[in-house]
Every structure is written in C-alpha cells, then in structure tokens.
C-alpha atoms as a PDB file:
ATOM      1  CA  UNK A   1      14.283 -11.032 -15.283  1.00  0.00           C
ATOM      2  CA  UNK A   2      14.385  -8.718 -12.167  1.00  0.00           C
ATOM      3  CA  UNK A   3      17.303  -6.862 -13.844  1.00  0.00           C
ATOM      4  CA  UNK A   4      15.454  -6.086 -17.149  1.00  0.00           C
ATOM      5  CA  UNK A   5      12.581  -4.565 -14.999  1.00  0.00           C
ATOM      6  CA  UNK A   6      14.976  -2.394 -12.954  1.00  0.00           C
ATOM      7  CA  UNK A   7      16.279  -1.221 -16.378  1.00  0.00           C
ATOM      8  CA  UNK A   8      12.965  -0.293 -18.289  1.00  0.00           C
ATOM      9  CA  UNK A   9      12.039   1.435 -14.935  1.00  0.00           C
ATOM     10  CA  UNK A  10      15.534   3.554 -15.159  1.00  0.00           C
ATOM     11  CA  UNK A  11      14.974   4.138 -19.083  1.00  0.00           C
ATOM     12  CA  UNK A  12      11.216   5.241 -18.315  1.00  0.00           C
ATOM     13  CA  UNK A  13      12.088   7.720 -15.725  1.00  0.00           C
ATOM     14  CA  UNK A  14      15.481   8.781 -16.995  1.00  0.00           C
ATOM     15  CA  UNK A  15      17.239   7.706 -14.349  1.00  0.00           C
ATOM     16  CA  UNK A  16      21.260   7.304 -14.549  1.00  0.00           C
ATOM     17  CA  UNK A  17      20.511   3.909 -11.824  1.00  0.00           C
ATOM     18  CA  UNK A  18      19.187   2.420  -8.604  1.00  0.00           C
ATOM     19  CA  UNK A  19      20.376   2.544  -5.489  1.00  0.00           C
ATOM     20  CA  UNK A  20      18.395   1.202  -2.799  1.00  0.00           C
ATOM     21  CA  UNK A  21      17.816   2.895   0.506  1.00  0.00           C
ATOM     22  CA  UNK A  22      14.416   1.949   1.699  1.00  0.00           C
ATOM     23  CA  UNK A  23      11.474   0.157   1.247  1.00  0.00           C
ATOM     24  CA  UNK A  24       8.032   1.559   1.122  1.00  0.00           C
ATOM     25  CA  UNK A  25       4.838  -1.140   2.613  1.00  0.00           C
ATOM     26  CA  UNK A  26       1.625  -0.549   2.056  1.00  0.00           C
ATOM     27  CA  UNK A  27      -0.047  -2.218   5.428  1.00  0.00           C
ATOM     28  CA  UNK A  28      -3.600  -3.498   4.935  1.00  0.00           C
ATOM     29  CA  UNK A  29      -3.124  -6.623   2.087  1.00  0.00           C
ATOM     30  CA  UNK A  30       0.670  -6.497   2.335  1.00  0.00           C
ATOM     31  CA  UNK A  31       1.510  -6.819   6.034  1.00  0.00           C
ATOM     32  CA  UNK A  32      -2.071  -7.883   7.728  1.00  0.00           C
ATOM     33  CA  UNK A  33      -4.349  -9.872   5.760  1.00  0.00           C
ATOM     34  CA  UNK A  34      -7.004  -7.732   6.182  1.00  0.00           C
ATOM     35  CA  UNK A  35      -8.872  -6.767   3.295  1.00  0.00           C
ATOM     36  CA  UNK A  36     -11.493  -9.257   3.961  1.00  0.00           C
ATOM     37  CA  UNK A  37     -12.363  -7.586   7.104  1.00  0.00           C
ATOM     38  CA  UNK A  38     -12.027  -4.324   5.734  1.00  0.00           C
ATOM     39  CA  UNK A  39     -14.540  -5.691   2.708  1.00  0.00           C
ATOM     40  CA  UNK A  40     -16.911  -6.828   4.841  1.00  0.00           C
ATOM     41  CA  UNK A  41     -17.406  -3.504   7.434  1.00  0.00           C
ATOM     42  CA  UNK A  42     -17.641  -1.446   4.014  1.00  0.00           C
ATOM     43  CA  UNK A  43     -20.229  -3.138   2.349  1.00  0.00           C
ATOM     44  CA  UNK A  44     -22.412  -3.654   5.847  1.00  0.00           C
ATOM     45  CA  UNK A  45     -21.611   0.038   6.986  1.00  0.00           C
ATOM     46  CA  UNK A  46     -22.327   1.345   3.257  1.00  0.00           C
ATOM     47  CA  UNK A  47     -25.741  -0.521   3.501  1.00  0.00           C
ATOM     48  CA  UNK A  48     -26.748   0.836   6.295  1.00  0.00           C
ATOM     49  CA  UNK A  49     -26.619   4.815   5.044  1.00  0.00           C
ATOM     50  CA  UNK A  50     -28.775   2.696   1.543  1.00  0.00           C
ATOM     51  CA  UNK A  51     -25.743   2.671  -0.415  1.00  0.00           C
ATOM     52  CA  UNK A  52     -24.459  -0.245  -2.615  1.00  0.00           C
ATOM     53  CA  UNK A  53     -20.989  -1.561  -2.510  1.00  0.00           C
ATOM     54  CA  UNK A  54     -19.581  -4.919  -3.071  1.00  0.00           C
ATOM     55  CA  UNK A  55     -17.014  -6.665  -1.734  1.00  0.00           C
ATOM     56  CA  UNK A  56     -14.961  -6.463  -5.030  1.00  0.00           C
ATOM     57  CA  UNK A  57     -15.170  -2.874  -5.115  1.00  0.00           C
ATOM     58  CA  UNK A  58     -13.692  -2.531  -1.582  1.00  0.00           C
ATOM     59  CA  UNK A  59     -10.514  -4.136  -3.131  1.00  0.00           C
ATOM     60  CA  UNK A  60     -10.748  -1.499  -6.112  1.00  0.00           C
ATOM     61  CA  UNK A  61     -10.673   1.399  -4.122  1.00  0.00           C
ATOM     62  CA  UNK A  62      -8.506  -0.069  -1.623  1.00  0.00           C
ATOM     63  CA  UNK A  63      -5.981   2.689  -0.519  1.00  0.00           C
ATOM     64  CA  UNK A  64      -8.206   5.997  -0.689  1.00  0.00           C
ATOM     65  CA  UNK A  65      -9.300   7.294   2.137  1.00  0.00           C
ATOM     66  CA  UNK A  66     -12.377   6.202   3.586  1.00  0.00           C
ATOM     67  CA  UNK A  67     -13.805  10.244   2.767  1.00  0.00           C
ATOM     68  CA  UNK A  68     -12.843   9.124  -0.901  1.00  0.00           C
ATOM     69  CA  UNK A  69     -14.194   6.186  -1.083  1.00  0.00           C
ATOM     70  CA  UNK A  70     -17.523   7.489   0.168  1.00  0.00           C
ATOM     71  CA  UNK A  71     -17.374  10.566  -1.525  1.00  0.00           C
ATOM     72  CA  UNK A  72     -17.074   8.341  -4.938  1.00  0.00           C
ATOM     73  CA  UNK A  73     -20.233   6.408  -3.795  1.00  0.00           C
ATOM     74  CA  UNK A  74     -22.332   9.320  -3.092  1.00  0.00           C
ATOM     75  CA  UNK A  75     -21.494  11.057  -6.039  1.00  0.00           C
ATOM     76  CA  UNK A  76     -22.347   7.908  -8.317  1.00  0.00           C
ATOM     77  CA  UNK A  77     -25.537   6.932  -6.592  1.00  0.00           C
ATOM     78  CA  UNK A  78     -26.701   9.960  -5.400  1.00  0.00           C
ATOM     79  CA  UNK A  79     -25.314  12.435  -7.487  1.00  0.00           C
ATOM     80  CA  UNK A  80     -24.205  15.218  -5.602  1.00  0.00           C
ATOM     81  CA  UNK A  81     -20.898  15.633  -3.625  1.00  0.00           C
ATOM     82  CA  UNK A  82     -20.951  14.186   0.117  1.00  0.00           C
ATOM     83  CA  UNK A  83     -20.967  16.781   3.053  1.00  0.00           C
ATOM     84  CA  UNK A  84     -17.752  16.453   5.341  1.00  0.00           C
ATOM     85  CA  UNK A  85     -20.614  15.414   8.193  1.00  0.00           C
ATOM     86  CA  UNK A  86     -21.936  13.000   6.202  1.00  0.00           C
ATOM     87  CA  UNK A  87     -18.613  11.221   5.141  1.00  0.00           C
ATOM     88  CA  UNK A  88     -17.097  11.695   8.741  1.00  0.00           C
ATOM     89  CA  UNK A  89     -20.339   9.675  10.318  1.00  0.00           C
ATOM     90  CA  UNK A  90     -20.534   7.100   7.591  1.00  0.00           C
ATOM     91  CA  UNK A  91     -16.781   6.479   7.941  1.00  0.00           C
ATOM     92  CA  UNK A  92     -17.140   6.603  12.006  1.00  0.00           C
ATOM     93  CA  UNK A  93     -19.626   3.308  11.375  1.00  0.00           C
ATOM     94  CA  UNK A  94     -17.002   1.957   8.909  1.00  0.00           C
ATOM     95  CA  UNK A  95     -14.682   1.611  11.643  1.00  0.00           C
ATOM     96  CA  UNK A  96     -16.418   0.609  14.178  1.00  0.00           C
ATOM     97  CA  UNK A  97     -17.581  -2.557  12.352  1.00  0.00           C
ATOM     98  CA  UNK A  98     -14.006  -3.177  11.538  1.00  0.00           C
ATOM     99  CA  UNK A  99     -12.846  -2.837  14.844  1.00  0.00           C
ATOM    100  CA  UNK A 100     -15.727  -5.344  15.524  1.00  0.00           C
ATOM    101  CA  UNK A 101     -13.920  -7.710  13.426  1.00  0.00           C
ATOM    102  CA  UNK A 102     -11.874 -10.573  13.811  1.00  0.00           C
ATOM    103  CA  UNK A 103      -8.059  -9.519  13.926  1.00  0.00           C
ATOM    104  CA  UNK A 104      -6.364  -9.841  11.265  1.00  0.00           C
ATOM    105  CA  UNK A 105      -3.568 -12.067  11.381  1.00  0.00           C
ATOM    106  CA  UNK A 106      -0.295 -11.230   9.931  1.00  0.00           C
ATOM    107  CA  UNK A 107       0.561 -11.895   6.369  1.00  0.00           C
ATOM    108  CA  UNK A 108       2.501 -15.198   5.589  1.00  0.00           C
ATOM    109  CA  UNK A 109       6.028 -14.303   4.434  1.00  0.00           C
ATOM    110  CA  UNK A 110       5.656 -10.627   5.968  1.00  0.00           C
ATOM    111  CA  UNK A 111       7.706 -10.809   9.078  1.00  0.00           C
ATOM    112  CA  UNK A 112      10.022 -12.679   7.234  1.00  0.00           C
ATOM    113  CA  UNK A 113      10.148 -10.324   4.225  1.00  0.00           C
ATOM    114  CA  UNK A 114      10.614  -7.032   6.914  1.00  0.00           C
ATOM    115  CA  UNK A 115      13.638  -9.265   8.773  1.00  0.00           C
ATOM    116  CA  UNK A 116      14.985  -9.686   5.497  1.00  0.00           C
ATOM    117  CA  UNK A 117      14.974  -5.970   4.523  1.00  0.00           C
ATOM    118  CA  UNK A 118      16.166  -4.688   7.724  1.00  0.00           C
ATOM    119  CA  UNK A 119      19.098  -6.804   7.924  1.00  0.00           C
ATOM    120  CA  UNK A 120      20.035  -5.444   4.666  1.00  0.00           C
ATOM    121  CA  UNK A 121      20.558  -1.996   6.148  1.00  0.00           C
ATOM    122  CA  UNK A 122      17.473  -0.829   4.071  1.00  0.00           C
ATOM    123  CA  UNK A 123      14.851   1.501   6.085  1.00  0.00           C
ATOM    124  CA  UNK A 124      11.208   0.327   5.932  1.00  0.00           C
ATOM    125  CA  UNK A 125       9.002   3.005   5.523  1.00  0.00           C
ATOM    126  CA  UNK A 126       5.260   2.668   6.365  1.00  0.00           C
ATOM    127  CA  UNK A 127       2.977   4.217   3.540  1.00  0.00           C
ATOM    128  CA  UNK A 128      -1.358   3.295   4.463  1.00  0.00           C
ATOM    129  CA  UNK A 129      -4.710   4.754   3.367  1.00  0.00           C
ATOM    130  CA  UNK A 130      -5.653   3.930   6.616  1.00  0.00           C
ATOM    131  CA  UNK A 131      -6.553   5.919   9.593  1.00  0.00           C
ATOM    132  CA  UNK A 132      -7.731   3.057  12.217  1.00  0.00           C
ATOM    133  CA  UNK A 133      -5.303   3.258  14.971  1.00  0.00           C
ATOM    134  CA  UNK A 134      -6.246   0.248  16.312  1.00  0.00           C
ATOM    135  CA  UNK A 135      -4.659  -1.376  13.281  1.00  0.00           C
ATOM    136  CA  UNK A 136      -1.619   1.294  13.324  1.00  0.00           C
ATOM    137  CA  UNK A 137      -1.060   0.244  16.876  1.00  0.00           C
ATOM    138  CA  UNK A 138      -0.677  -3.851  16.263  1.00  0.00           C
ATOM    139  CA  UNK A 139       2.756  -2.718  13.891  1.00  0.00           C
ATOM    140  CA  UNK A 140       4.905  -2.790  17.042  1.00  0.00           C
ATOM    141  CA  UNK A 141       3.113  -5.355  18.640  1.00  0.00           C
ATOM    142  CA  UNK A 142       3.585  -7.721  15.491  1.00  0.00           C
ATOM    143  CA  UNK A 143       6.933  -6.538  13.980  1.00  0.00           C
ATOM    144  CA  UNK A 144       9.098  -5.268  16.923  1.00  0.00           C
ATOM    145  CA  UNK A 145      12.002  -2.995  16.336  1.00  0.00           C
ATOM    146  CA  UNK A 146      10.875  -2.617  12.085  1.00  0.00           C
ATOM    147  CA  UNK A 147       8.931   0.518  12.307  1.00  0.00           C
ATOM    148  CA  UNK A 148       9.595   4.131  13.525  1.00  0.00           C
ATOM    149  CA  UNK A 149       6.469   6.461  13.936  1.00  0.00           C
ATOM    150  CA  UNK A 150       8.453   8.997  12.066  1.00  0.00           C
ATOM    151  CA  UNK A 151       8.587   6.742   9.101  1.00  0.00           C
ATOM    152  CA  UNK A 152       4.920   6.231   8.925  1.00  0.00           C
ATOM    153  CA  UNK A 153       2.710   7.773   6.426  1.00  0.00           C
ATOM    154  CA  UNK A 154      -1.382   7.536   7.013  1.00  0.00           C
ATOM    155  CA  UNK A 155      -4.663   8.886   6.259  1.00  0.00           C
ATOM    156  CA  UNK A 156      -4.098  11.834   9.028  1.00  0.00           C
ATOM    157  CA  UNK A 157      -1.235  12.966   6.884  1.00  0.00           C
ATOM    158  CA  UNK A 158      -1.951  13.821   3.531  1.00  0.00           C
ATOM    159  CA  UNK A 159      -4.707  15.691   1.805  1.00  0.00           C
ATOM    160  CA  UNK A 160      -4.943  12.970  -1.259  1.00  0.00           C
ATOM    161  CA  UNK A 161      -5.136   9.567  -0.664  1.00  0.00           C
ATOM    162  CA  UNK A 162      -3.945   6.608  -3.391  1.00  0.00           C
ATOM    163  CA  UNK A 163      -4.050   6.895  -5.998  1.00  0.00           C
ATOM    164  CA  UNK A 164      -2.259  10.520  -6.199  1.00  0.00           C
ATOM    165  CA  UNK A 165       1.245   9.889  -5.761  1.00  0.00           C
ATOM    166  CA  UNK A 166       1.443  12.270  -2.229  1.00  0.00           C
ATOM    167  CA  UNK A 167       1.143   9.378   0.032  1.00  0.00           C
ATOM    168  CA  UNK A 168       4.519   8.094  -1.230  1.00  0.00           C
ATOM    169  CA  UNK A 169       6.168  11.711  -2.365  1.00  0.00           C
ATOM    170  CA  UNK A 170       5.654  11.821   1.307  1.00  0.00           C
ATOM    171  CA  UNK A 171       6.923   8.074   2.392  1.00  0.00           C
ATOM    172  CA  UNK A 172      10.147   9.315   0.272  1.00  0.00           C
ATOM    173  CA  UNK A 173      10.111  12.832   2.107  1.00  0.00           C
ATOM    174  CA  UNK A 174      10.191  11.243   5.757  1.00  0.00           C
ATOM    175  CA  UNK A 175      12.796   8.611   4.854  1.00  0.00           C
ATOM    176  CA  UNK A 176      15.355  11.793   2.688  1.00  0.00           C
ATOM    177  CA  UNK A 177      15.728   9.422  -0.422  1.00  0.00           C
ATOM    178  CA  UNK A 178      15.114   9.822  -3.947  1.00  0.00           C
ATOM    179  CA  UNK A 179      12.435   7.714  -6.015  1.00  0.00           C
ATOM    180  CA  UNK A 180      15.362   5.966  -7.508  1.00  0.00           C
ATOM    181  CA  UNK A 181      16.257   4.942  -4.020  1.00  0.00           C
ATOM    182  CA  UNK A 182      13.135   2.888  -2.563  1.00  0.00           C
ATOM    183  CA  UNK A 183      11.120   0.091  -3.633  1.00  0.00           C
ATOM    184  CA  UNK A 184       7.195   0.180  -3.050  1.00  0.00           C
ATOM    185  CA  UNK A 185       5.742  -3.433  -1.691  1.00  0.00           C
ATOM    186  CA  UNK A 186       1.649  -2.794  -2.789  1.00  0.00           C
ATOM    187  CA  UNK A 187      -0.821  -5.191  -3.010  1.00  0.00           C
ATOM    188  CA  UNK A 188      -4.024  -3.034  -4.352  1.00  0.00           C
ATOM    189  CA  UNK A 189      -4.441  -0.932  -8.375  1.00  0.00           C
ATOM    190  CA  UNK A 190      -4.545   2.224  -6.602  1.00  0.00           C
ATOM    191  CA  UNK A 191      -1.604   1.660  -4.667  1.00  0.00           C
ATOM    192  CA  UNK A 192       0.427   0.340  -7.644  1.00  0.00           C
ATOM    193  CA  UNK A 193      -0.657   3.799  -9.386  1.00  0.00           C
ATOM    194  CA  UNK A 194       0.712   5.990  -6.502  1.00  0.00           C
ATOM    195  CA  UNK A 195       3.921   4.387  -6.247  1.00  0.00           C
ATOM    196  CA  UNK A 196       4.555   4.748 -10.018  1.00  0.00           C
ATOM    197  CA  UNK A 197       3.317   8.241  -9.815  1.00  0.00           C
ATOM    198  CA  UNK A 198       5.872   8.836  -7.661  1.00  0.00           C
ATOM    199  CA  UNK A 199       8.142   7.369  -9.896  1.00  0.00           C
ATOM    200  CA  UNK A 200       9.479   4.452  -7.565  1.00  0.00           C
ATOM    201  CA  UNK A 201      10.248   0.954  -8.654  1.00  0.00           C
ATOM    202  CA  UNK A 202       6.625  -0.666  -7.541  1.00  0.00           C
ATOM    203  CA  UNK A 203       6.455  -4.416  -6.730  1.00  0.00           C
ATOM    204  CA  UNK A 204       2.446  -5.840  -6.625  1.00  0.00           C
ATOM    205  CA  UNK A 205       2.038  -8.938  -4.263  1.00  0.00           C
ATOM    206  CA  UNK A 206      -1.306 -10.322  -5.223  1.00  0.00           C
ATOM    207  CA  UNK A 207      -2.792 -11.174  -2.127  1.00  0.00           C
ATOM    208  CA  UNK A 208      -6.511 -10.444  -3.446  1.00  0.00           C
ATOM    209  CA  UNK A 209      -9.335 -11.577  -5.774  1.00  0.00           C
ATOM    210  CA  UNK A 210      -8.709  -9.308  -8.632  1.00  0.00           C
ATOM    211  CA  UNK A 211      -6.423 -10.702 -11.358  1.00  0.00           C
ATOM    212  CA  UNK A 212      -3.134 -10.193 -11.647  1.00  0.00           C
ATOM    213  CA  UNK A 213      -3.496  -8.589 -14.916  1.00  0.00           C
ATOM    214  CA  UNK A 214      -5.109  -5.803 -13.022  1.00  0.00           C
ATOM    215  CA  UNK A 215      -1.765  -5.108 -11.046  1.00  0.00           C
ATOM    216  CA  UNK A 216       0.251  -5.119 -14.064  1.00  0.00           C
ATOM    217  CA  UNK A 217      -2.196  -2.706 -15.876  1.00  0.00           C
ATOM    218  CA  UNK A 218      -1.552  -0.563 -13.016  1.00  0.00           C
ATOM    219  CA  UNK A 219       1.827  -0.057 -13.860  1.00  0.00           C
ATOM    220  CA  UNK A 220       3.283  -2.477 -11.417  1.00  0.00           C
ATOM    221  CA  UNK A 221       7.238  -3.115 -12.181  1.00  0.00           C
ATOM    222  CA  UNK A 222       7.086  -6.705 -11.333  1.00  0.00           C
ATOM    223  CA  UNK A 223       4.918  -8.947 -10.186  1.00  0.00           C
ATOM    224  CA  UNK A 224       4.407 -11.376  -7.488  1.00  0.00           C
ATOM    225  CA  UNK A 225       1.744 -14.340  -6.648  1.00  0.00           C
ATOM    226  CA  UNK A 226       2.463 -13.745  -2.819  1.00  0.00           C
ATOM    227  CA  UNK A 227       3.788 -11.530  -0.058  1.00  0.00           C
ATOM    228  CA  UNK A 228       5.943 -14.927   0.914  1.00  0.00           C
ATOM    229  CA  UNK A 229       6.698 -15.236  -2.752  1.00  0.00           C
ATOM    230  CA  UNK A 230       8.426 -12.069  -3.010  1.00  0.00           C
ATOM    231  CA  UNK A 231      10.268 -13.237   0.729  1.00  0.00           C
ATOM    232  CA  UNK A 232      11.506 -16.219  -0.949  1.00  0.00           C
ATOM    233  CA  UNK A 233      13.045 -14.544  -3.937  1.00  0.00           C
ATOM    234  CA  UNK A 234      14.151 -11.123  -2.053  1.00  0.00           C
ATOM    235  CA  UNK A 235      17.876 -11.906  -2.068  1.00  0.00           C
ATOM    236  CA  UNK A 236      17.549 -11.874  -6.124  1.00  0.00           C
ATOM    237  CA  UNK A 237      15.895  -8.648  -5.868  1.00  0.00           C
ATOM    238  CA  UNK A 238      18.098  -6.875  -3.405  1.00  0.00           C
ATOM    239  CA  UNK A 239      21.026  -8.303  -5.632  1.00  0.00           C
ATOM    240  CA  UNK A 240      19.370  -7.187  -9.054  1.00  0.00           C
ATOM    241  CA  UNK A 241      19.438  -3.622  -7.464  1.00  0.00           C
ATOM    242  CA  UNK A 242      22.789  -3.860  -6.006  1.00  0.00           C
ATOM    243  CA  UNK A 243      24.158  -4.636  -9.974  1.00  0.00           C
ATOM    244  CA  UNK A 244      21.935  -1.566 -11.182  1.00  0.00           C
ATOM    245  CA  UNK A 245      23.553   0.471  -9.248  1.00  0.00           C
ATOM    246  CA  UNK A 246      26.695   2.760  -9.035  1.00  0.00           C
ATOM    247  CA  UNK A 247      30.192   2.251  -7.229  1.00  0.00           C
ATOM    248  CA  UNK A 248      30.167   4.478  -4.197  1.00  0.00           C
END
C-alpha cells in the first residue's frame, strides 16, 4: 500500500525516486494537542472585536497566520480588507487567551514517532503557522535533543502562511534537500495543501473533527487515523521509501 502511494507521488511530480532525508512536522495538531485550545481563544477573542467564528472553522483555517485568518473574517463579514492595526490587536487578544489556556499536552505517539525518525538518521524539520513563543519554547522542553532553531520554520518567517507552499519551500530550504527528499507529517487541509504544493510526499494524521475525507481531498498522500498510528506503522514507511529509492 505505502509503496503504491510513494509511486503515484513520483509519477505525479516526475520524479526519477525517493530518497528520504528529513521529515517536515507541522506542530499544533501533530506534536501538541492543541487545537482545542487554539479553537477556543479564536472564537472568544473573535467575539469580542463582534465577529463570528466557530470552533470548526478554527480547524479549517488551521495553519494561516493569525493576520490571515482575521483578514478572511473581516473581509467576509465586514467587507473591506483589515488594517495591519486592527489584525495585530485582534491577534494580540488571540494569544493572550491562548496563553491563558490549559497546556497542551503532548500528542500520543509523538515523542515516540520523533525518536523513531531521528534514530533513522533522518533530520526533523519544524514547519508552524504559529507565532506564540510560548508554545515554540515547550519543543525543547518536551522533545530534547529533536529540534534545532535553525530547522524551524514559523509565522515570523514567511510572508504567506499555509496554504501557499512557502512555509515548506522554506522547511526544505533550511534543511538543503529536495521535495523528493522529505516527508510532511500534517494534521490540518491547509497544511496538507502546502506540503503538496511544495511537491513533498504529505502524510495527514487525523487528530481533529473534520473527516478524513477532507484530508484526502486535500491532496494528502496517505492517510492516517492517528499521530500514534502513523508511530506504529513508521518502520513500513521508512522501509517503503528505502525500496523507492536509488543505490547510492
């Protein structure tokens, strides 16, 4: 199964084959469960400014930037474009309710998973819409020795957010590989349409309410239930890549 995805991937792109280098993470919904929290301080924080936003459309636009996200709400209720000191308030109160939160614990399987991939000799590569450094800051306090601040892409870095492909064009950039040579770990729709942008083999966890259908319209390569799903079936993975790819 794994290996037919790897090959439509390589036929799509027109790619000669894989060889894995590095794995691209997405953080909030992959590596923290915490997409609830981040759900609940943008529907309060929204309200308060009089503008409506559910819960489920947190998850939608999960992986824009928070300027995005409120720019898309302004323009749909309101009409007009938001002003950068309008969106840099209203986002301001965003994260202050989220740092308000409860913290987010880790999610199951993650630490596992990142073990996994760094005893592999594979470079994890951090790739996040967000911009809380509070959250940023719990990586090396929660997965020791996996991430390098070099190898981190966030909000502060690009000038379009998920779903444009620059996010990971820039994940690939830092780490020096090809799209042929990383895997991207994503758990949101936007997400899953920046990694494929990029043209990188994209795995969805589904570790929210939307349907998994929604991944897979997204253009996700495969498909997994969990982020402790994809932990327990990584060796397969890894060892469907290692038979797609060339003798060095």
């Amino acid at each position: 199964m794994f290996e037919t995805a790897i090959n439509r991937y390589l036929e799509k792109h027109g790619f000669e084959a894989a060889r894995l280098k590095a794995v691209l993470f997405d953080m909030d919904g992959v590596l923290f469960d915490s997409m609830p929290n981040h759900a609940s301080s943008w529907t309060r924080s929204m309200a308060q400014f009089g503008l409506h936003m559910t819960p489920e459309e947190a998850y939608l636009h999960e992986g824009r930037t928070g300027g995005s996200t409120i720019n898309l709400l302004i323009q749909r209720q309101w009409g007009r474009e938001a002003t950068e000191e309008e969106w840099k308030r209203m986002y301001k109160v965003k994260s202050e309710l989220f740092s308000q939160c409860p913290e987010a614990p880790q999610m199951p399987g993650a630490a596992e998973l990142l073990k996994k991939v760094k005893d592999d000799g594979l470079t994890p590569v951090l790739v996040t819409g967000s911009g809380q450094l509070t959250l940023l800051d719990r990586l090396n306090h929660n997965f020791p020795g996996i991430f390098q601040r070099g190898l981190m892409v966030t909000s502060f870095d690009v000038k379009h957010g998920k779903p444009d492909p620059e996010p990971y064009l820039m994940g690939l950039q830092k780490a020096g590989i090809q799209p042929w040579e990383g895997i991207v770990v994503e758990n949101a729709p936007l997400g899953v349409q920046a990694g494929t942008a990029a043209r990188i083999f994209t795995i969805a966890v589904n570790t929210g309410p939307l349907p998994g259908h929604v991944l897979l319209d997204a253009g996700a390569d495969l498909l997994f239930p969990s982020v402790k799903s994809l932990c327990d079936q990584w060796e397969e993975v890894r060892k469907a890549f290692s038979r797609e790819s060339p003798d060095f």
